[in-house]
C-alpha atoms as a PDB file:
ATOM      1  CA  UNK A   1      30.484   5.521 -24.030  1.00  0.00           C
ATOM      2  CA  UNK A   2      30.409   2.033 -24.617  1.00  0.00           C
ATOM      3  CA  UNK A   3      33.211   1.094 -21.727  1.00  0.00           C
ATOM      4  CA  UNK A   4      30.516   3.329 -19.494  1.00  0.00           C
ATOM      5  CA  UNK A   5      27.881   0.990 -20.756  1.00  0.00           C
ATOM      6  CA  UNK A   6      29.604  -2.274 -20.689  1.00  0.00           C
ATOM      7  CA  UNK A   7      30.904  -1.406 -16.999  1.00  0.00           C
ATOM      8  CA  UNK A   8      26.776  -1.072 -15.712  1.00  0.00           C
ATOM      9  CA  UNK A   9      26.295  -4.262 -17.741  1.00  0.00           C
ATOM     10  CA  UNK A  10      28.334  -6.205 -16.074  1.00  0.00           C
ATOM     11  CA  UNK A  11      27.415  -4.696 -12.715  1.00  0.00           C
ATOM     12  CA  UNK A  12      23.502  -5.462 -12.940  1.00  0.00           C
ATOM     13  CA  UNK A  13      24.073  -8.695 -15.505  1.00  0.00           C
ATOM     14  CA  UNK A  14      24.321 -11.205 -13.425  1.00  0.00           C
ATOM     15  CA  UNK A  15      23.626 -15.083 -12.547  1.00  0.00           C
ATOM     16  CA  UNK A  16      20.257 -15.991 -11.176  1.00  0.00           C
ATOM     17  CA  UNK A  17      18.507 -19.025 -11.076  1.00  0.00           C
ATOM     18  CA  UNK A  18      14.748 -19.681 -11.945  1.00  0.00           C
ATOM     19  CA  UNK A  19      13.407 -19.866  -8.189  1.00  0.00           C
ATOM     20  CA  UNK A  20      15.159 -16.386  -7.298  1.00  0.00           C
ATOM     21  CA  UNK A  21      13.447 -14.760 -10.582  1.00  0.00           C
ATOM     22  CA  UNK A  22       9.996 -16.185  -9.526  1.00  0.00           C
ATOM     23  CA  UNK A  23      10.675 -14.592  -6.265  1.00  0.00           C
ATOM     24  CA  UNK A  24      12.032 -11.678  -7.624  1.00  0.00           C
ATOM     25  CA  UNK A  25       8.885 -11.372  -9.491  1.00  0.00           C
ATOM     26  CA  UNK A  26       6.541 -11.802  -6.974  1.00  0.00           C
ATOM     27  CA  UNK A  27       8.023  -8.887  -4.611  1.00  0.00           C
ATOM     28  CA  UNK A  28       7.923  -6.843  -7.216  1.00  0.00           C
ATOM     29  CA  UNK A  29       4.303  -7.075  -7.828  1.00  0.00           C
ATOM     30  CA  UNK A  30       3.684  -6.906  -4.186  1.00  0.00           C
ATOM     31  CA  UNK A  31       5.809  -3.983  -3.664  1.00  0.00           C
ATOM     32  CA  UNK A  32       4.383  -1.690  -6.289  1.00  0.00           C
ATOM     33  CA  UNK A  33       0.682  -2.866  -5.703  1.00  0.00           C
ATOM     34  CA  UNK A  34       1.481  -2.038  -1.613  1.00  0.00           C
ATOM     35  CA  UNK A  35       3.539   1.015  -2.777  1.00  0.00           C
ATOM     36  CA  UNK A  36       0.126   2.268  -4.706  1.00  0.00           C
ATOM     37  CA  UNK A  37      -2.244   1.937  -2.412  1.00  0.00           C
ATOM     38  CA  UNK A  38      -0.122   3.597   0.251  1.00  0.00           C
ATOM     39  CA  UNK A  39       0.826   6.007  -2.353  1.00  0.00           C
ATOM     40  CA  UNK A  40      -2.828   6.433  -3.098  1.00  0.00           C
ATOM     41  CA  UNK A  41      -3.716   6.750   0.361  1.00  0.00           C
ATOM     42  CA  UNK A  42      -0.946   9.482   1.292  1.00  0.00           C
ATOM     43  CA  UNK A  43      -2.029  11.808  -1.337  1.00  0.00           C
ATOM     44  CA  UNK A  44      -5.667  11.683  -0.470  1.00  0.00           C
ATOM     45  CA  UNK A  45      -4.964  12.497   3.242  1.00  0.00           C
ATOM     46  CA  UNK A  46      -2.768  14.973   2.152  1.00  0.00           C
ATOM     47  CA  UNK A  47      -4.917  16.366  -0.961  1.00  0.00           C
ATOM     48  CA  UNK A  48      -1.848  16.844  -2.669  1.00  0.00           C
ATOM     49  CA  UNK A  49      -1.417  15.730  -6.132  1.00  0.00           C
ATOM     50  CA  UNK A  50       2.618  15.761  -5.840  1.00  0.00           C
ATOM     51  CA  UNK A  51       3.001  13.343  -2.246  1.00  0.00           C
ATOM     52  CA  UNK A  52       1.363  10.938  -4.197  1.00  0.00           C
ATOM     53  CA  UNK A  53       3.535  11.178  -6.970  1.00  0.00           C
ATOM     54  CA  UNK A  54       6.525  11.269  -4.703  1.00  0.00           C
ATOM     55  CA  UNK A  55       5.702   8.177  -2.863  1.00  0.00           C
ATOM     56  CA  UNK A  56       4.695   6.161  -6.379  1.00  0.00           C
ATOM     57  CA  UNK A  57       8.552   7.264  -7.282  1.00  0.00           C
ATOM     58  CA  UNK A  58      10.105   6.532  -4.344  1.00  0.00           C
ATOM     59  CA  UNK A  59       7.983   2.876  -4.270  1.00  0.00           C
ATOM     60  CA  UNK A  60       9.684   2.278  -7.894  1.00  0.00           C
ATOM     61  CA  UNK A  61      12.910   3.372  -6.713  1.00  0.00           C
ATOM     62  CA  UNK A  62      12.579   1.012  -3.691  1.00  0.00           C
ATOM     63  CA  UNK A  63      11.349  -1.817  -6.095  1.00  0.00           C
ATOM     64  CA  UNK A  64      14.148  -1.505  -8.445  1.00  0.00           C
ATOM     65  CA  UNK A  65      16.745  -1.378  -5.454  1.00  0.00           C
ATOM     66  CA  UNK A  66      15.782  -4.930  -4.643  1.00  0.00           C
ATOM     67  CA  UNK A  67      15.194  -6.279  -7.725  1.00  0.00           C
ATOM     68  CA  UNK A  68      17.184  -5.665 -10.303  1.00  0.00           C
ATOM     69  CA  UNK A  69      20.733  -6.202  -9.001  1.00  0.00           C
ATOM     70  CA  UNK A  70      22.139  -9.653  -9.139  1.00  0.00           C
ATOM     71  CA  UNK A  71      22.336 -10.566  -5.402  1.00  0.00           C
ATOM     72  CA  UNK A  72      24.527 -13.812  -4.249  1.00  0.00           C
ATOM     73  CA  UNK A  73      21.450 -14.942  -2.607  1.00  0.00           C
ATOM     74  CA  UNK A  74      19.570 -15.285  -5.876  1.00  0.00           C
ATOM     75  CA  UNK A  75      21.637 -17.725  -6.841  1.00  0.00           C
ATOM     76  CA  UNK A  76      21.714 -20.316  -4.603  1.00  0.00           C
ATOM     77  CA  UNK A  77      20.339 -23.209  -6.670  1.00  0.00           C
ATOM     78  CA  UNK A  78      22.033 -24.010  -9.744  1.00  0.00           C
ATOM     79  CA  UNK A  79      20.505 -26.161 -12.460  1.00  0.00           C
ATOM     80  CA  UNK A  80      22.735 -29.286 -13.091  1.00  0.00           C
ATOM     81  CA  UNK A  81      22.510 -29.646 -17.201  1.00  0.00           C
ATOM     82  CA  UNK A  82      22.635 -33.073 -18.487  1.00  0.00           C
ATOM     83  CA  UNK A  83      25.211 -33.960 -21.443  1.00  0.00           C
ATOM     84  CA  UNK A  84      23.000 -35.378 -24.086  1.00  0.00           C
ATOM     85  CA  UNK A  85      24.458 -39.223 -25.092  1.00  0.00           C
ATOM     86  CA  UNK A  86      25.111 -39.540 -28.831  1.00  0.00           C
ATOM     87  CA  UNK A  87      24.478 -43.224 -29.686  1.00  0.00           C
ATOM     88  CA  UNK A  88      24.581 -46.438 -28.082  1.00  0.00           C
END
């Protein structure tokens, strides 16, 4: 179990710099606040309790897709750490 575990670790643990999580962030928030008022909006038309609960999942599902795996592109800009100088 823990080789199982370890593998999805090191598929979704990846490198990403502060910029890309900021973005990351936002589109997240944007997606799921879109994905609930369309949501929202679908079930009411429909006047069906389960299309809105089937769109809020597949919104989530969406939002997870393009968030939480460690694209190349979200780590274009690396941070360049200074050494700190000991002494004179």
């Amino acid at each position: 179990m823990d080789e199982l575990l370890d593998t999805i670790r090191g598929v979704l643990d990846g490198p990403i710099d502060f910029k890309s999580q900021k973005f990351t962030e936002d589109i997240s928030y944007k997606l799921l606040i879109v994905g609930a008022i369309l949501s929202s909006l679908a079930g009411f038309v429909a006047q069906d309790i389960k299309v809105l609960l089937v769109f809020s999942g597949l919104t989530i599902l969406v939002t997870l897709g393009i968030v939480i795996p460690p694209y190349p592109g979200y780590n274009t800009e690396n941070i360049e750490w200074y050494s700190p100088k000991i002494g004179n």
